[in-house]
PDB file of N, CA and C in Angstrom:
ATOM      1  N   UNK A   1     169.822  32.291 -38.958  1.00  0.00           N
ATOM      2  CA  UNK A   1     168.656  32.690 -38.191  1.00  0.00           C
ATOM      3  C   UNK A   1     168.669  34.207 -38.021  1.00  0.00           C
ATOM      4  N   UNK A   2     167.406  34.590 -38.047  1.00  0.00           N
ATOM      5  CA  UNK A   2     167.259  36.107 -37.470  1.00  0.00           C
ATOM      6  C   UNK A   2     167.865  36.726 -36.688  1.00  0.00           C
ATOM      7  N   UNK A   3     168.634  37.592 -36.681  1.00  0.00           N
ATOM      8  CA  UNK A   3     169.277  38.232 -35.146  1.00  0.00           C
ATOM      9  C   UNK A   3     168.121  38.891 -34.284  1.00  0.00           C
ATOM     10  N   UNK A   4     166.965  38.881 -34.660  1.00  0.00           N
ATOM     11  CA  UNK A   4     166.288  39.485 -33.713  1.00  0.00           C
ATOM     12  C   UNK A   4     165.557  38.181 -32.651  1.00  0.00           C
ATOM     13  N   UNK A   5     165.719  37.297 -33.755  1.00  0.00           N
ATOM     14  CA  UNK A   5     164.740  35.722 -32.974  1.00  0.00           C
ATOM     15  C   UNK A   5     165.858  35.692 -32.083  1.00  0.00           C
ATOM     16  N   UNK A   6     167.140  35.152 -32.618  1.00  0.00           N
ATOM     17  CA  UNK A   6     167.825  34.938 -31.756  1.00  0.00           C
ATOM     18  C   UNK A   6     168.586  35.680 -30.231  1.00  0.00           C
ATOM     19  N   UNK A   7     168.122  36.816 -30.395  1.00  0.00           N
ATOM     20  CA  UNK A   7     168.275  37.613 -28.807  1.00  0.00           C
ATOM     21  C   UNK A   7     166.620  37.312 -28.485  1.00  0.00           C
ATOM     22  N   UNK A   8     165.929  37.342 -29.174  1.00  0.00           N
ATOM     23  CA  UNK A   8     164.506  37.180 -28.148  1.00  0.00           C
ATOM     24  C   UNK A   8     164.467  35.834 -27.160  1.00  0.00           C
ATOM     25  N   UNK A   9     165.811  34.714 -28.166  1.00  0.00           N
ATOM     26  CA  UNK A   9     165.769  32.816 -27.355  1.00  0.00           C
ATOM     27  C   UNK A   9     166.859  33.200 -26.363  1.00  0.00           C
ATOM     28  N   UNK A  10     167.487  34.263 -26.322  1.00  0.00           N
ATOM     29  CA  UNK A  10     168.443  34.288 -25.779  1.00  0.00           C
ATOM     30  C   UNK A  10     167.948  35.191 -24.417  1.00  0.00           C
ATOM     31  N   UNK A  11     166.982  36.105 -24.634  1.00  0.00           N
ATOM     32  CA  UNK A  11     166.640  36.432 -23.534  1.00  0.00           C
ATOM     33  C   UNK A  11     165.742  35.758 -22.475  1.00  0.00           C
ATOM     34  N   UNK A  12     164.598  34.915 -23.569  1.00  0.00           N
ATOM     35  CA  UNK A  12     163.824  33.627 -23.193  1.00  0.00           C
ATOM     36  C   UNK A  12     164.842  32.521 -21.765  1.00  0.00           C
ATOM     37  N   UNK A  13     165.800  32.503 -22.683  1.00  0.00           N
ATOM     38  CA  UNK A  13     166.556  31.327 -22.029  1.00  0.00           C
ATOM     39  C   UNK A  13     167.344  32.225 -20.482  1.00  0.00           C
ATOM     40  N   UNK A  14     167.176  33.707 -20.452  1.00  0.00           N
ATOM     41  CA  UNK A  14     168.264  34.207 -19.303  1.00  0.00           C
ATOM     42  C   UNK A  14     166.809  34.895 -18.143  1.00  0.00           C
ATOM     43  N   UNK A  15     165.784  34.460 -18.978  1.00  0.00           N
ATOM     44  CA  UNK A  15     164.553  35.464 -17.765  1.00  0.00           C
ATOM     45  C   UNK A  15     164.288  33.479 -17.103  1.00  0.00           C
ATOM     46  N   UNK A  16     164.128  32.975 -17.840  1.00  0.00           N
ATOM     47  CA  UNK A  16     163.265  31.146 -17.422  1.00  0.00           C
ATOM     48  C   UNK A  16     164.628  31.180 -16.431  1.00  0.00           C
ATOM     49  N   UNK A  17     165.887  30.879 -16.706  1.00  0.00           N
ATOM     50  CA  UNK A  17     167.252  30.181 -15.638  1.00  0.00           C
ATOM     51  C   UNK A  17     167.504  30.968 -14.544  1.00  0.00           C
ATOM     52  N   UNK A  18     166.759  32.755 -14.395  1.00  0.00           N
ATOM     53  CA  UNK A  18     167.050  33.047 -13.444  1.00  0.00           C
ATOM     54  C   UNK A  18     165.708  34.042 -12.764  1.00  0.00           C
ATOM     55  N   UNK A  19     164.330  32.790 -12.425  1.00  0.00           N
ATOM     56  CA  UNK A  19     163.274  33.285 -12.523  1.00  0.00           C
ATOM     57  C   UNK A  19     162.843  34.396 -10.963  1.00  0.00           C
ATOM     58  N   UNK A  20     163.765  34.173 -10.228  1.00  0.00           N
ATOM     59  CA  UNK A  20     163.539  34.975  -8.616  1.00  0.00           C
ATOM     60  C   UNK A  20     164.010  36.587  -9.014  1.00  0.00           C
ATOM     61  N   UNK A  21     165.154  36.236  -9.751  1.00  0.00           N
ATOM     62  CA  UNK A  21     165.797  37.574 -10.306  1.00  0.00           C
ATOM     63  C   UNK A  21     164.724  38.237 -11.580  1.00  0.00           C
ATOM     64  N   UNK A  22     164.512  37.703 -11.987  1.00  0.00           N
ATOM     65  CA  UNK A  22     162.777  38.682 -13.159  1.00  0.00           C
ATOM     66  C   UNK A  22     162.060  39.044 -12.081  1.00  0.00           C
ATOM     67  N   UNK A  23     161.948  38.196 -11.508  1.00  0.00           N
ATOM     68  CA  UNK A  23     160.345  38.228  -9.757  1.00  0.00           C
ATOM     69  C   UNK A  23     160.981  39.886  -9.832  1.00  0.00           C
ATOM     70  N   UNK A  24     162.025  39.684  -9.470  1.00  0.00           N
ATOM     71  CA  UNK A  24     162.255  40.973  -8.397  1.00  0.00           C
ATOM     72  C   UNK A  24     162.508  42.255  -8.993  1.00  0.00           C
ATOM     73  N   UNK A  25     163.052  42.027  -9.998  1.00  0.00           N
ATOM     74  CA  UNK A  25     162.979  43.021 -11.367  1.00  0.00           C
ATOM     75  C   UNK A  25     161.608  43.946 -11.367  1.00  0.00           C
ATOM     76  N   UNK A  26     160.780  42.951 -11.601  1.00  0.00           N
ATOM     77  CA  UNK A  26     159.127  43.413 -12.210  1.00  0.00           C
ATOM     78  C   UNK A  26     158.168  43.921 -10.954  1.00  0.00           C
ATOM     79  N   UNK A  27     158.994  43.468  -9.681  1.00  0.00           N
ATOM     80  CA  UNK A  27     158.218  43.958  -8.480  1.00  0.00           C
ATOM     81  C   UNK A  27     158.793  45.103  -8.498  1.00  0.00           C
ATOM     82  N   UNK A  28     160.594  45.197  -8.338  1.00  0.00           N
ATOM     83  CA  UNK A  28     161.077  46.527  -7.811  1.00  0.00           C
ATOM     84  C   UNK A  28     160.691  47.607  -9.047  1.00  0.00           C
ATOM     85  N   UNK A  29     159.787  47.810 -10.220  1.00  0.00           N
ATOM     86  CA  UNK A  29     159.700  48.182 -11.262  1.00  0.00           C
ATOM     87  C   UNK A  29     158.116  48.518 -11.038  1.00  0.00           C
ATOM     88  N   UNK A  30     157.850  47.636 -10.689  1.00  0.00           N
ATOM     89  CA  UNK A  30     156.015  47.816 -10.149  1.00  0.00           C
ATOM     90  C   UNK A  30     155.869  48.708  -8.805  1.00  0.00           C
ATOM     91  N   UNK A  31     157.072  48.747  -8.314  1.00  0.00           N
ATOM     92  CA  UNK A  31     156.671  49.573  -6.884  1.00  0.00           C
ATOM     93  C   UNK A  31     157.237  50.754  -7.326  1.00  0.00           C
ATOM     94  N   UNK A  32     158.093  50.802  -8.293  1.00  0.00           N
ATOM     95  CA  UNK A  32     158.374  52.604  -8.383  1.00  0.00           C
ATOM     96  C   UNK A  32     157.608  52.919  -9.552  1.00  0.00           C
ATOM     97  N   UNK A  33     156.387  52.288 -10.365  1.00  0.00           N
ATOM     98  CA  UNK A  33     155.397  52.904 -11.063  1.00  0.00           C
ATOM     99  C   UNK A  33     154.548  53.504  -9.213  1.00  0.00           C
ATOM    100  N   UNK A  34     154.365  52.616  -8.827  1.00  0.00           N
ATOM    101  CA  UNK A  34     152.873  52.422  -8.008  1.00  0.00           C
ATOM    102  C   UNK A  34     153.513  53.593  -6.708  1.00  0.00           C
ATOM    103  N   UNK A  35     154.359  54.419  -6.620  1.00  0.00           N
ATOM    104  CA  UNK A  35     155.063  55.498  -5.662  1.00  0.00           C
ATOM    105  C   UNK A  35     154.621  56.740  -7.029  1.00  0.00           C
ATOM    106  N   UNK A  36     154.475  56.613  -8.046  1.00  0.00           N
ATOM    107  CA  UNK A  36     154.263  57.429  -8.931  1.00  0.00           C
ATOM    108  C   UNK A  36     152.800  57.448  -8.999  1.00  0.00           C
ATOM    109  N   UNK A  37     152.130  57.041  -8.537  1.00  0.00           N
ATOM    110  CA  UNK A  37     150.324  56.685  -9.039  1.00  0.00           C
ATOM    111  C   UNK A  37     149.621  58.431  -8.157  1.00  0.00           C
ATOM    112  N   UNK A  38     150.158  58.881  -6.936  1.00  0.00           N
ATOM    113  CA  UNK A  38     149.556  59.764  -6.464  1.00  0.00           C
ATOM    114  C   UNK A  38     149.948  60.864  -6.825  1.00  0.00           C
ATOM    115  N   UNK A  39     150.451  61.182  -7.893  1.00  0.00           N
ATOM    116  CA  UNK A  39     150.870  62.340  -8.499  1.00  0.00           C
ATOM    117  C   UNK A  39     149.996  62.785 -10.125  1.00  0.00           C
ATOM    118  N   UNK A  40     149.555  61.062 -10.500  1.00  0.00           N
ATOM    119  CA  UNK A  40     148.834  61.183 -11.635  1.00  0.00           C
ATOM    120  C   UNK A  40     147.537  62.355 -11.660  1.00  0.00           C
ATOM    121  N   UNK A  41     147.488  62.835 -12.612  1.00  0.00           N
ATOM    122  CA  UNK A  41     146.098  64.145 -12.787  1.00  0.00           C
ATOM    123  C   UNK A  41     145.516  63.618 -13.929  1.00  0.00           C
ATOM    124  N   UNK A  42     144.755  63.298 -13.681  1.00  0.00           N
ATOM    125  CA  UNK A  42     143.109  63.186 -14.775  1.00  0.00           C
ATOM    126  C   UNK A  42     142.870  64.397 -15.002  1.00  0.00           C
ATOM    127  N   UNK A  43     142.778  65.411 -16.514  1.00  0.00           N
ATOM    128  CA  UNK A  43     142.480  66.414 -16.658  1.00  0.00           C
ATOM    129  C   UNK A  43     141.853  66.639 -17.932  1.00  0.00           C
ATOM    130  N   UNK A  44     140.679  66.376 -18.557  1.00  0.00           N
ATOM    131  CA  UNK A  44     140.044  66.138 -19.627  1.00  0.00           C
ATOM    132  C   UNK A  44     139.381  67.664 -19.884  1.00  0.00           C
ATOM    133  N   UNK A  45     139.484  67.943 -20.842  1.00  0.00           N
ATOM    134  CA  UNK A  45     138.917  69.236 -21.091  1.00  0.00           C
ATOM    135  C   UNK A  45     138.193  68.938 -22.536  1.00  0.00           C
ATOM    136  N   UNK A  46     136.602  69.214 -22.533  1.00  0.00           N
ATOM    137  CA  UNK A  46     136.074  68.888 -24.030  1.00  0.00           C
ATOM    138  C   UNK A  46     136.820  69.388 -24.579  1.00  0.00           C
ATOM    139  N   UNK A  47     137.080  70.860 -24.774  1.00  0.00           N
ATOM    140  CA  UNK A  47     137.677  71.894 -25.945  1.00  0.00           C
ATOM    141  C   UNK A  47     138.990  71.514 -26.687  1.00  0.00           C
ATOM    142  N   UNK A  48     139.832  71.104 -25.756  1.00  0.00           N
ATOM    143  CA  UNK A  48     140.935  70.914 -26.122  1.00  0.00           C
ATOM    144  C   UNK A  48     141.068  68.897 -27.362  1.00  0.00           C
ATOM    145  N   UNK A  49     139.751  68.633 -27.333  1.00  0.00           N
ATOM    146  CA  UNK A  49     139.331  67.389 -28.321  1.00  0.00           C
ATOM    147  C   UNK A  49     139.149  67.812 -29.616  1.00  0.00           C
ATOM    148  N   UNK A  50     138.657  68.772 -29.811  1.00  0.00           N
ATOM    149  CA  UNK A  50     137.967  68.951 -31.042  1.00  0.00           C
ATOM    150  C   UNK A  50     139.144  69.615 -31.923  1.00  0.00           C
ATOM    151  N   UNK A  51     138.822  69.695 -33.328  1.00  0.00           N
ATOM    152  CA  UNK A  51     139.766  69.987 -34.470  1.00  0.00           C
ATOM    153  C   UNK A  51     139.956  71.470 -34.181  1.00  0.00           C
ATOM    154  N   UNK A  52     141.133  72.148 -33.932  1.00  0.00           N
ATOM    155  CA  UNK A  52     140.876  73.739 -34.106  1.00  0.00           C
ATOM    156  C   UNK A  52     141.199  74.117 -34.453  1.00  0.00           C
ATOM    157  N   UNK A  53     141.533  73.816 -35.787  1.00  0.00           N
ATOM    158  CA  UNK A  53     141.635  74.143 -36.903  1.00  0.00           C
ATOM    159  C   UNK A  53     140.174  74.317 -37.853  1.00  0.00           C
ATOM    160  N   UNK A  54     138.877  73.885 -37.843  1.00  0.00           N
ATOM    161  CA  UNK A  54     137.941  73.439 -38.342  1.00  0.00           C
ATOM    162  C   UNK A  54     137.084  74.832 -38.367  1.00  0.00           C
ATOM    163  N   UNK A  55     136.630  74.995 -39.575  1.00  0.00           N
ATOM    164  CA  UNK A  55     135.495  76.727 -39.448  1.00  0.00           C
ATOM    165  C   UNK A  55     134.993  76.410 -38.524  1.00  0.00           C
ATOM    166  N   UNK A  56     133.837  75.792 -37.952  1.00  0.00           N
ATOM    167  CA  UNK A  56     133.429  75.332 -37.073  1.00  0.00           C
ATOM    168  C   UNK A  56     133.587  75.399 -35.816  1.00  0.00           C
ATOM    169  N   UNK A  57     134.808  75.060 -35.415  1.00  0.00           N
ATOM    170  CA  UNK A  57     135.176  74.970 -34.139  1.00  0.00           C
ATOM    171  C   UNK A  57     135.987  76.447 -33.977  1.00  0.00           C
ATOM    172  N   UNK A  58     136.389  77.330 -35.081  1.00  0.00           N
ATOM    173  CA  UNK A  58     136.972  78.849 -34.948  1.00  0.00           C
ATOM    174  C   UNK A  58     135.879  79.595 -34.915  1.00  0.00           C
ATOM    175  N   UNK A  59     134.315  79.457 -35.339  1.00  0.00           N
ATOM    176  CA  UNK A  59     133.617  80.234 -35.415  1.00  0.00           C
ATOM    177  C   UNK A  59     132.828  79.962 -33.403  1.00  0.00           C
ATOM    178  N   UNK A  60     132.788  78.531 -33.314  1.00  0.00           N
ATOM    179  CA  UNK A  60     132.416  78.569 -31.808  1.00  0.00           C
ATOM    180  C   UNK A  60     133.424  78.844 -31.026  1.00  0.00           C
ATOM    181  N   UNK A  61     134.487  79.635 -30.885  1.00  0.00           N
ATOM    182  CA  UNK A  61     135.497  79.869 -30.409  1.00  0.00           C
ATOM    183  C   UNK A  61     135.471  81.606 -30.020  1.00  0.00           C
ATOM    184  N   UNK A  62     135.180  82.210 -31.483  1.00  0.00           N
ATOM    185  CA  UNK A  62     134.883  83.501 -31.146  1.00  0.00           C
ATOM    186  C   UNK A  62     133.588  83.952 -30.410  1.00  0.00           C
ATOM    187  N   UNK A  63     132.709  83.360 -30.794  1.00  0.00           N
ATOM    188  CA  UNK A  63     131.002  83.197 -30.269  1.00  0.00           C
ATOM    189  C   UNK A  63     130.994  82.792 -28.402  1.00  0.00           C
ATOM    190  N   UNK A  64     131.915  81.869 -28.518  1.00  0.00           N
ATOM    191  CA  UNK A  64     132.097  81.875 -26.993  1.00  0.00           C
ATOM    192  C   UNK A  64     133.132  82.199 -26.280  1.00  0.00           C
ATOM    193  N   UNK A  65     134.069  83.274 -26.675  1.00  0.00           N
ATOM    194  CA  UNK A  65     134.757  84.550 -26.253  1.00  0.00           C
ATOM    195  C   UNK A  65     133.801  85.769 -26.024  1.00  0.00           C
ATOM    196  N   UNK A  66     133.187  85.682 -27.270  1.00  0.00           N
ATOM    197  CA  UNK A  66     131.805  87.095 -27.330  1.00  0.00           C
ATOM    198  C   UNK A  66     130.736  86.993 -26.109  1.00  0.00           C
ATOM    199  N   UNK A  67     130.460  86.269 -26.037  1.00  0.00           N
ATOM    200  CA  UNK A  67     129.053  85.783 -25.481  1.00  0.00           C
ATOM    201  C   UNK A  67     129.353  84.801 -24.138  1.00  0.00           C
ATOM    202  N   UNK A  68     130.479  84.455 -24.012  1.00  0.00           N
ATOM    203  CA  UNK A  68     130.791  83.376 -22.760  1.00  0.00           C
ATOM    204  C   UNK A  68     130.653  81.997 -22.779  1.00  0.00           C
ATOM    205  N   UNK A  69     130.976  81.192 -21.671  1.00  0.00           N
ATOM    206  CA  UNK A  69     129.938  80.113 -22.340  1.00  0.00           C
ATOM    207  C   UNK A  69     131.054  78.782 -22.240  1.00  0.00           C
TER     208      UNK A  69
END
């Protein structure tokens, strides 16, 4: 058999026989994401999307250094 199947039955068989101990795993794991959530920054900037490398996007680059914008 696969060694990879066989640690996946093997882990199958050690999360099912000791299911309070996963509980508490995935909570104490969920509460130190969710202590991390008010630090997250949403910071989307169009400019930083586009190719800039592209004539295109180097020629609107200087044009709106020149001119602002």
């Amino acid at each position: 058999m696969n060694p990879f199947i066989s640690r996946l039955r093997r882990l199958d068989e050690v999360i099912f026989a000791y299911p309070r101990i996963t509980l508490l795993i995935v909570a104490a794991t969920t509460a130190l994401f969710a202590t991390q959530v008010p630090s997250v920054r949403m910071i989307s900037d169009f400019a930083d999307l586009l190719p800039q490398q592209h004539p295109y996007i180097k020629l609107h680059n200087e044009i709106r250094d020149t001119f602002g914008g």
